[in-house]
N, C-alpha and C. Protein backbone atom coordinates (compact mmCIF):
# COMPACT_ATOMS: atom_id res chain seq x y z
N UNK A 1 231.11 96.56 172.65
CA UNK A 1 232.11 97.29 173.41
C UNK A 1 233.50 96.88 172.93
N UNK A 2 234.21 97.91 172.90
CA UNK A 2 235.81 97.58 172.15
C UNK A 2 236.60 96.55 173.44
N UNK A 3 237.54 96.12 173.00
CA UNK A 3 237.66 95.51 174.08
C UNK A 3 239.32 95.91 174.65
N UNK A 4 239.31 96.25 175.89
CA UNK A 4 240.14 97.11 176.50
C UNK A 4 241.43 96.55 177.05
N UNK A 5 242.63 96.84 177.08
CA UNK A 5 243.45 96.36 177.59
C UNK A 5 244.66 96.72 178.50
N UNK A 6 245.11 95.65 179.53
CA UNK A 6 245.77 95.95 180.75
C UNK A 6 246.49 96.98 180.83
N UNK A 7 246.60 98.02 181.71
CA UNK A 7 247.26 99.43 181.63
C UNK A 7 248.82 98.63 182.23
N UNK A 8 248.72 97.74 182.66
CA UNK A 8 250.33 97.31 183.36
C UNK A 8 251.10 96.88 182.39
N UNK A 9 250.56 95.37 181.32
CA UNK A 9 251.22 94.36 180.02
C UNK A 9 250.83 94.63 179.69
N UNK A 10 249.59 95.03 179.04
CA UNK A 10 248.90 95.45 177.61
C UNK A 10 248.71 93.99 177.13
N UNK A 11 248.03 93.06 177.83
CA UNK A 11 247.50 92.17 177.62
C UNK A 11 245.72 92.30 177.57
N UNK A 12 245.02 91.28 177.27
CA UNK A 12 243.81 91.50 177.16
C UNK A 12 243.07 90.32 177.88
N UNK A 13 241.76 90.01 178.02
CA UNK A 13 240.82 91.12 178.34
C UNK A 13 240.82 91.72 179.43
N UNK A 14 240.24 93.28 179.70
CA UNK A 14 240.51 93.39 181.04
C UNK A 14 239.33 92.51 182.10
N UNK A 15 239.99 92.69 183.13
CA UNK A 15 239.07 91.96 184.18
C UNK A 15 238.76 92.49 185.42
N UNK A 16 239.71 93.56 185.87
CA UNK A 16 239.27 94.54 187.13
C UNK A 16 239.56 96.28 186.67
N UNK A 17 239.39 96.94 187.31
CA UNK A 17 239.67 98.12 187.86
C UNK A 17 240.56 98.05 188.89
N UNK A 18 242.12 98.79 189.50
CA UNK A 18 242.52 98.71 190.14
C UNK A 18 243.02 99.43 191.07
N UNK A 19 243.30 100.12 191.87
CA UNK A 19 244.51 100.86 193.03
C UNK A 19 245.80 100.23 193.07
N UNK A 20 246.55 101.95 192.23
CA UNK A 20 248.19 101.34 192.94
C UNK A 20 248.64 102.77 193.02
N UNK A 21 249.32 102.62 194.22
CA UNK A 21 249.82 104.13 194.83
C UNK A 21 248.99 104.90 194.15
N UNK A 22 247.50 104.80 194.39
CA UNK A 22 247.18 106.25 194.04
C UNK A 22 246.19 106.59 192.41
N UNK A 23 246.81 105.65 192.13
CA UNK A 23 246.43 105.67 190.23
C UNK A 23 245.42 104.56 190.21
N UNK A 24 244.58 105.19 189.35
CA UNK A 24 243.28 103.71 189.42
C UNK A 24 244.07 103.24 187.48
N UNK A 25 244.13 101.82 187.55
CA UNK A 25 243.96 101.29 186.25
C UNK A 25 243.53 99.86 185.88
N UNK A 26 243.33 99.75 184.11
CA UNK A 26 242.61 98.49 184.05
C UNK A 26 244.10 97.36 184.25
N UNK A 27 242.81 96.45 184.36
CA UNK A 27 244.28 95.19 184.79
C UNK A 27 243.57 93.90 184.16
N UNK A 28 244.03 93.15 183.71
CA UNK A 28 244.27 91.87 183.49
C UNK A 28 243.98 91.11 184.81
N UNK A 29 243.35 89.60 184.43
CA UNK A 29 243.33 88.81 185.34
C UNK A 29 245.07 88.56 186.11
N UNK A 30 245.75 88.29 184.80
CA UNK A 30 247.26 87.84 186.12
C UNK A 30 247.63 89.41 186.81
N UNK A 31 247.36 90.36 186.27
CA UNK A 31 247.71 91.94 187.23
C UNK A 31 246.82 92.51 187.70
N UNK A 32 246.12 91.84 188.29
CA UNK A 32 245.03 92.08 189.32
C UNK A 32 245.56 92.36 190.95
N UNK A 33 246.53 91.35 191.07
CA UNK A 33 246.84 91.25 192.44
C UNK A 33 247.92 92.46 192.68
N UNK A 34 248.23 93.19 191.23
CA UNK A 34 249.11 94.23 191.65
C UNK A 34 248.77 95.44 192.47
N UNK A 35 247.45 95.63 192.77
CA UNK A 35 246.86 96.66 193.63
C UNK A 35 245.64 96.22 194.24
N UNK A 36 244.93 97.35 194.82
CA UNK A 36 244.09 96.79 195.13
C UNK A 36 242.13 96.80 194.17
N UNK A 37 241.73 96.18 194.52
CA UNK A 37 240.52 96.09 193.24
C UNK A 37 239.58 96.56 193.96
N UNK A 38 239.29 97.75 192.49
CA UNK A 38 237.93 98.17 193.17
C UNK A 38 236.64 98.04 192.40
N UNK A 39 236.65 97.50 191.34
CA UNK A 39 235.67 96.87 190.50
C UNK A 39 236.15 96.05 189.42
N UNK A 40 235.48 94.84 189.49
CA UNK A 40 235.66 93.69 188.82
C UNK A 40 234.64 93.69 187.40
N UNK A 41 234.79 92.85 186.51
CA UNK A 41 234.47 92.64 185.24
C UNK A 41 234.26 91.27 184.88
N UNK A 42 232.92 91.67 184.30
CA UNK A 42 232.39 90.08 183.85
C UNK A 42 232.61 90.68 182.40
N UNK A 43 231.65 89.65 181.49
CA UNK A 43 231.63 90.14 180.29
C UNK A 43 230.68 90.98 180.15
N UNK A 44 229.65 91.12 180.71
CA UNK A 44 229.11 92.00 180.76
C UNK A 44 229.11 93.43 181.38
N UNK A 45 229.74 93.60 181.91
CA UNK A 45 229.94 94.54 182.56
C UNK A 45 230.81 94.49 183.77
N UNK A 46 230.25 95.69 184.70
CA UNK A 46 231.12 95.69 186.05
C UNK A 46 230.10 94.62 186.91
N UNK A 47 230.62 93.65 187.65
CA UNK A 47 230.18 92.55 188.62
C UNK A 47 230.27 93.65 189.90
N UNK A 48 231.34 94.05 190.46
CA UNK A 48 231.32 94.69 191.85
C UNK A 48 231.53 95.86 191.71
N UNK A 49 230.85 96.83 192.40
CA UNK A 49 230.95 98.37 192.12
C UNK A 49 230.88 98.94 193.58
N UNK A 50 231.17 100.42 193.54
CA UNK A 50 231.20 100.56 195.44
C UNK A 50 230.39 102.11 194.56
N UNK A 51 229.05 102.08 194.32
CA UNK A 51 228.58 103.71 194.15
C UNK A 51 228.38 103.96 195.57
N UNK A 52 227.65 105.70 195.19
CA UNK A 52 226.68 106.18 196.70
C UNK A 52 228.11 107.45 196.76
N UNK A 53 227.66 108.50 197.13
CA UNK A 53 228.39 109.49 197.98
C UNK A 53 229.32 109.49 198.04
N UNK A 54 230.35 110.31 197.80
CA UNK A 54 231.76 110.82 198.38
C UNK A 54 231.90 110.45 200.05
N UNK A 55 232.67 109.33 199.94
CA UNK A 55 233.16 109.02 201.25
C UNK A 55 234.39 108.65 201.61
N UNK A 56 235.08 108.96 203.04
CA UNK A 56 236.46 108.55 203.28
C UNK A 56 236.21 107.07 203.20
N UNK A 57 237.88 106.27 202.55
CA UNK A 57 237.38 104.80 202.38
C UNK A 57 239.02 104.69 202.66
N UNK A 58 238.77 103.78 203.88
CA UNK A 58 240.15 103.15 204.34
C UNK A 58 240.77 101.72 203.40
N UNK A 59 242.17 102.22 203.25
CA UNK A 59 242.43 101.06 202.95
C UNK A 59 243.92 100.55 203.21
N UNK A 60 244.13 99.15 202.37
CA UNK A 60 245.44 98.73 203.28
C UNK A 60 246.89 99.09 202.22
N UNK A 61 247.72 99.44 201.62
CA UNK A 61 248.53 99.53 201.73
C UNK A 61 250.28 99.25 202.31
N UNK A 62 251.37 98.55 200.93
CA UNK A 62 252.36 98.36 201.48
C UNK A 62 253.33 99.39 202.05
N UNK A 63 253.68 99.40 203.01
CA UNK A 63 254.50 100.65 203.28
C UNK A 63 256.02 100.66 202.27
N UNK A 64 256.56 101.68 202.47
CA UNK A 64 257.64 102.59 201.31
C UNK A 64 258.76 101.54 202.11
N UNK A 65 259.50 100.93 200.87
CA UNK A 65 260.74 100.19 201.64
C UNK A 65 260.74 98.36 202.00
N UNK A 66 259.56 98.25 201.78
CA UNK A 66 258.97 96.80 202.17
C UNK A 66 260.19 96.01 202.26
N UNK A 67 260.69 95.61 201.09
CA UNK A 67 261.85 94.49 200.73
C UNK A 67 263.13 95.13 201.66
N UNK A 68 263.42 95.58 201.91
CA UNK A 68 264.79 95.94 203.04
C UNK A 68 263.93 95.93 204.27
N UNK A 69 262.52 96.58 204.79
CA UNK A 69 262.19 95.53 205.97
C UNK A 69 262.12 94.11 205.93
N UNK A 70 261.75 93.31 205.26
CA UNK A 70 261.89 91.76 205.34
C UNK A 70 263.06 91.31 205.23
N UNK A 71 263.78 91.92 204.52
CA UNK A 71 265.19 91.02 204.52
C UNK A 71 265.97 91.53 205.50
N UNK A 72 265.91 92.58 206.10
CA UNK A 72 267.17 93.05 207.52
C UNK A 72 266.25 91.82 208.93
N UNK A 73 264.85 91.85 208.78
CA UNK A 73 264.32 91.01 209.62
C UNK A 73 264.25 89.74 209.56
N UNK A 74 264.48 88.94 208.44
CA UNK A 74 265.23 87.55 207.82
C UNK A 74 266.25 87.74 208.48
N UNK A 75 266.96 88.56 208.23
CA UNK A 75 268.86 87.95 208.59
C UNK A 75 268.90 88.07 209.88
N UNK A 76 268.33 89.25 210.37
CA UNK A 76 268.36 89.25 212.04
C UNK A 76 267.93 88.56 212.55
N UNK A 77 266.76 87.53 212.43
CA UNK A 77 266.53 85.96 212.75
C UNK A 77 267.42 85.01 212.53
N UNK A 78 267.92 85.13 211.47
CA UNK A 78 268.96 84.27 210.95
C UNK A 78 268.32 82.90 210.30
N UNK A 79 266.93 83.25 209.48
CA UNK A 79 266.50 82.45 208.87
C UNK A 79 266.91 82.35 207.80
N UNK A 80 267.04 81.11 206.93
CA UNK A 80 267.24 81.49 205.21
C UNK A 80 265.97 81.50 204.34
N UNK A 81 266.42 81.81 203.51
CA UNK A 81 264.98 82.67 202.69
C UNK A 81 263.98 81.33 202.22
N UNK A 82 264.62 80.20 201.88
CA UNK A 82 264.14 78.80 201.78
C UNK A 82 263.21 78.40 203.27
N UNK A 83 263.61 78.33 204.18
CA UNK A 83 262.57 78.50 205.65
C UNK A 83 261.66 79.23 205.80
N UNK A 84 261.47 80.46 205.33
CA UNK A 84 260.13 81.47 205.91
C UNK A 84 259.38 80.78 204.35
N UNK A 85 259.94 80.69 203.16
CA UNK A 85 258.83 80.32 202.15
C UNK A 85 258.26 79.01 202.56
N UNK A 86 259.23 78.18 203.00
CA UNK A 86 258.37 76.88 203.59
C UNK A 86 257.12 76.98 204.90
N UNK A 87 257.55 77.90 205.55
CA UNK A 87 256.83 77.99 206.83
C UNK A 87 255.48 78.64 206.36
N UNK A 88 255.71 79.67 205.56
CA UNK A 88 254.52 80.73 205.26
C UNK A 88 253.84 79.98 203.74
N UNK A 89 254.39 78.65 203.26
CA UNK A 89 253.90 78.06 202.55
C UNK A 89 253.62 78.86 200.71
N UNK A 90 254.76 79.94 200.59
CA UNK A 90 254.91 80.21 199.14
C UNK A 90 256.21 79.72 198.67
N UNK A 91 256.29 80.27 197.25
CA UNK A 91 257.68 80.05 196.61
C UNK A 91 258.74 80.46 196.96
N UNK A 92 260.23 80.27 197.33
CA UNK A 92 260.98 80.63 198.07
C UNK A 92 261.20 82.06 196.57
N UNK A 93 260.82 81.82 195.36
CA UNK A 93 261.31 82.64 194.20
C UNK A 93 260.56 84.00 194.05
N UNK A 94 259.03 83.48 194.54
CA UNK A 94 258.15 84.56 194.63
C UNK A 94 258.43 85.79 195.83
N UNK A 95 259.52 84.81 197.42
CA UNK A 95 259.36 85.50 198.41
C UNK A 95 260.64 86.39 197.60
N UNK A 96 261.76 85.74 196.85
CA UNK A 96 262.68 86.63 196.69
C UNK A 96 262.30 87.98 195.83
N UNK A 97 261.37 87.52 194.84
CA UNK A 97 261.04 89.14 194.46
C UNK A 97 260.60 90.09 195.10
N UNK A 98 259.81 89.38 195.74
CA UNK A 98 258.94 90.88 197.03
C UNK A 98 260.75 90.63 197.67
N UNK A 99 261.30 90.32 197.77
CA UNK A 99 262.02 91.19 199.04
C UNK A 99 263.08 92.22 198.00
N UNK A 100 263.30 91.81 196.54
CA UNK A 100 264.03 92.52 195.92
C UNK A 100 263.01 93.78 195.09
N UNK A 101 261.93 93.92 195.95
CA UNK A 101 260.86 94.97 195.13
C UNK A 101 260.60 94.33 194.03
N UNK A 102 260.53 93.35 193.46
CA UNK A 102 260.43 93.57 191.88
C UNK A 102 258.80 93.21 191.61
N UNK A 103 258.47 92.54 192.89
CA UNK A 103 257.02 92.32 193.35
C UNK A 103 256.50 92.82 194.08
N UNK A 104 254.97 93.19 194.33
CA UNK A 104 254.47 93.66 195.46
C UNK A 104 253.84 92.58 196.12
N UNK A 105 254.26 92.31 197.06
CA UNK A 105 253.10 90.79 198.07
C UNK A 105 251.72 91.24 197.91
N UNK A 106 250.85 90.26 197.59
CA UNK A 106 249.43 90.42 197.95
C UNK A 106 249.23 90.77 199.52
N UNK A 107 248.20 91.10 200.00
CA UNK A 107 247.96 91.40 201.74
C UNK A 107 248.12 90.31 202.41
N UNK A 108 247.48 88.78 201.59
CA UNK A 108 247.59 88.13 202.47
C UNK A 108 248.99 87.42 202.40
N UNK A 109 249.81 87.31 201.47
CA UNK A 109 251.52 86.98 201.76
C UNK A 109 252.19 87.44 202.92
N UNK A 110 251.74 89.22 202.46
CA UNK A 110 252.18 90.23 203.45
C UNK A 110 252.04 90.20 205.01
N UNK A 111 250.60 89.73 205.75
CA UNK A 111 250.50 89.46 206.70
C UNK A 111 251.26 87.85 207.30
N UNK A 112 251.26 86.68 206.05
CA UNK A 112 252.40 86.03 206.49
C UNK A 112 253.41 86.51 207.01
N UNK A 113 253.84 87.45 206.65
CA UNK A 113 255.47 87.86 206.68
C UNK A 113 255.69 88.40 207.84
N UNK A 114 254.28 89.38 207.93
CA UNK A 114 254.33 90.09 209.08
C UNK A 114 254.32 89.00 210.39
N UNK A 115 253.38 88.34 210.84
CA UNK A 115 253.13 87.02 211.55
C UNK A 115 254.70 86.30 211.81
N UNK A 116 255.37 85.83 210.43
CA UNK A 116 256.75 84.93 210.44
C UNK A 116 257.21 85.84 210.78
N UNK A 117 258.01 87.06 210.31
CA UNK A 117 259.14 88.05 211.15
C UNK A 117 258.73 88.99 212.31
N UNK A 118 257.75 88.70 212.42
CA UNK A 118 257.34 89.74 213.95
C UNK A 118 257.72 91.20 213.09
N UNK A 119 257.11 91.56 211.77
CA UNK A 119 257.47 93.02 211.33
C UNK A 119 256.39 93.96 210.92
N UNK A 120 256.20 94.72 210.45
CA UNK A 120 254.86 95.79 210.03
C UNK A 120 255.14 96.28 208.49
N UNK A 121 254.02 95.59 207.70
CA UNK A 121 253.88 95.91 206.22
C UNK A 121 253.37 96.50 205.58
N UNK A 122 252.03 96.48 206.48
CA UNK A 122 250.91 97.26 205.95
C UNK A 122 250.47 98.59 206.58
N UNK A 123 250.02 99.00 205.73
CA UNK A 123 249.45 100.19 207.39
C UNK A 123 248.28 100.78 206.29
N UNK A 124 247.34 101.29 207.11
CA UNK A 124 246.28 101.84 206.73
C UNK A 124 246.01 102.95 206.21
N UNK A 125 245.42 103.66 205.20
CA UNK A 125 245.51 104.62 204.61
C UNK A 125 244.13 105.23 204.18
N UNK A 126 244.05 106.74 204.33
CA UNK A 126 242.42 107.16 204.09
C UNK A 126 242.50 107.92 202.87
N UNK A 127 241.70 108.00 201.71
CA UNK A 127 241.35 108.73 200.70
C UNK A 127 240.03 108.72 200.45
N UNK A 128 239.73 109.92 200.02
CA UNK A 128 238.00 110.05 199.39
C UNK A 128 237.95 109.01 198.26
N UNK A 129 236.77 108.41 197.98
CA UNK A 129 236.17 107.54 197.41
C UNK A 129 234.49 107.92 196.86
N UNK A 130 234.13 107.63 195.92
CA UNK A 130 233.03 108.03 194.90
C UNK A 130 232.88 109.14 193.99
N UNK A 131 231.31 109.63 193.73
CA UNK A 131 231.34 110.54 192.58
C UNK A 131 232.19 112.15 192.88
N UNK A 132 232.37 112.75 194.23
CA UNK A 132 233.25 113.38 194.24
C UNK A 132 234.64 113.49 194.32
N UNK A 133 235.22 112.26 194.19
CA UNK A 133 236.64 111.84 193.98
C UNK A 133 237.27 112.62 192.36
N UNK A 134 235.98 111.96 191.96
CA UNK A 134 235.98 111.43 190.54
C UNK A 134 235.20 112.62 189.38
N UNK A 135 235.07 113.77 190.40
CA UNK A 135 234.27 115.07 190.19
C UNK A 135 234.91 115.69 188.27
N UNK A 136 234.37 115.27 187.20
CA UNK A 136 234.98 115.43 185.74
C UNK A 136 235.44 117.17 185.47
N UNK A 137 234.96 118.05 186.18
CA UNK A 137 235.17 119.73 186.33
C UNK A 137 236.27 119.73 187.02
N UNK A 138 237.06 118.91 187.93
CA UNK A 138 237.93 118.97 188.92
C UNK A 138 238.94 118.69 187.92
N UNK A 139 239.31 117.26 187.16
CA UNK A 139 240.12 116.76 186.63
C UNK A 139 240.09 116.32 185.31
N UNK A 140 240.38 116.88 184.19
CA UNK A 140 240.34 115.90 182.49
C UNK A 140 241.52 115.89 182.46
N UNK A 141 241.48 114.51 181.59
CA UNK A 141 242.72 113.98 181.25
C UNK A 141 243.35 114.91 179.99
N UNK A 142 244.41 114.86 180.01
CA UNK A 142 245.28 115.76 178.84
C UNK A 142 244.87 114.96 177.57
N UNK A 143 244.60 115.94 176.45
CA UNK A 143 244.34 115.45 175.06
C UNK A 143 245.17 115.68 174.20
N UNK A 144 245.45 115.30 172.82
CA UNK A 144 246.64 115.34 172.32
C UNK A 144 247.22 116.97 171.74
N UNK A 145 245.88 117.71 171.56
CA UNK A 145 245.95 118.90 171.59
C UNK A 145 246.50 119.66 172.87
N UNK A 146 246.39 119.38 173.91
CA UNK A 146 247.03 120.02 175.37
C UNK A 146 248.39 120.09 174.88
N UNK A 147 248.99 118.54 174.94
CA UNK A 147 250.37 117.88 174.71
C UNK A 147 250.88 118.75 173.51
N UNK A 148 250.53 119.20 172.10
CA UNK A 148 250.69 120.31 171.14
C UNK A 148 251.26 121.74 171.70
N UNK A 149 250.08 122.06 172.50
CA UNK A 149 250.19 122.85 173.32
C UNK A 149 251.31 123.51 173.75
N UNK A 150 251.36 122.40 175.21
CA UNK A 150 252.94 122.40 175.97
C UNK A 150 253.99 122.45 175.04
N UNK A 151 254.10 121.66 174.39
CA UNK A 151 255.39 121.66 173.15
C UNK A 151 255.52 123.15 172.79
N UNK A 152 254.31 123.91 171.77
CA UNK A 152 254.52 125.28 171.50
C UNK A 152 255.11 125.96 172.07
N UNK A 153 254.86 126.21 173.47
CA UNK A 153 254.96 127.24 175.13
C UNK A 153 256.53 126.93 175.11
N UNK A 154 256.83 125.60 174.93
CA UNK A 154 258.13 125.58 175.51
C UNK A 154 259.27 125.92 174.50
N UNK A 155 259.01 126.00 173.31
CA UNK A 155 259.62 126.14 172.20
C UNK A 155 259.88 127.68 172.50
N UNK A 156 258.85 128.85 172.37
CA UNK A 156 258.48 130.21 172.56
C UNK A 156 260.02 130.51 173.87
């Protein structure tokens, strides 16, 4: 098998399958935690798989805005950003990226946060899940001939 690499760094090898807003991609062990995982990778193959039926499959999700809720709810405590990383026991550097977006908190950071600022991060979200998600008549990916294509049309 060729061996595939992270749709986020383009690092190698991959090691999960992932969820982010929506888009499934491969990820790397360190960009794993950037979404959520829905099948993992040994060397041999897939280790965790969710087959069986088209079904609604709840899941958790950061809400739109995250980093301006934590930090208007920091200051309105009047904590400094050095205190909630000590309390909630991460990097005060790691908390500053999630609050400047440049990170997404894992769930369980996130529910720290939620817990330390008395705020709401997550919220729950429903999408279909399995072989009719994933229905190949519904959706192909564009080929380089499509992309040819479009170019022609738009030229015309």
């Amino acid at each position: 098998m060729a061996e595939l690499y992270c749709d986020i760094c383009g690092k190698g090898p991959v090691r999960a399958q992932i969820l982010v807003e929506g888009a499934r991609m491969l990820a790397c062990g360190g960009c794993m935690r950037s979404g959520k995982v829905l099948h993992r990778f040994d060397e041999e193959g897939i280790v965790e798989h969710k087959p069986g039926p088209a079904a609604v499959e709840s899941t958790e999700e950061m809400i739109e805005g995250y980093g301006k809720i934590i930090k208007d709810a920091r200051e309105k405590a009047g904590i400094p950003m050095a205190v909630v990383a000590e309390r909630i026991r991460e990097r005060e550097s790691y908390l500053q990226a999630v609050e400047h977006e440049r990170l997404m908190p894992t769930l369980e950071v996130a529910r720290k946060l939620e817990r330390e600022l008395g705020i709401k991060l997550v919220e729950k979200s429903q999408s279909v899940a399995g072989p009719a998600a994933n229905n190949p008549k519904s959706y192909s990916p564009p080929t380089l001939a499509d992309m040819i294509d479009t170019k022609k049309k738009k030229e015309r």
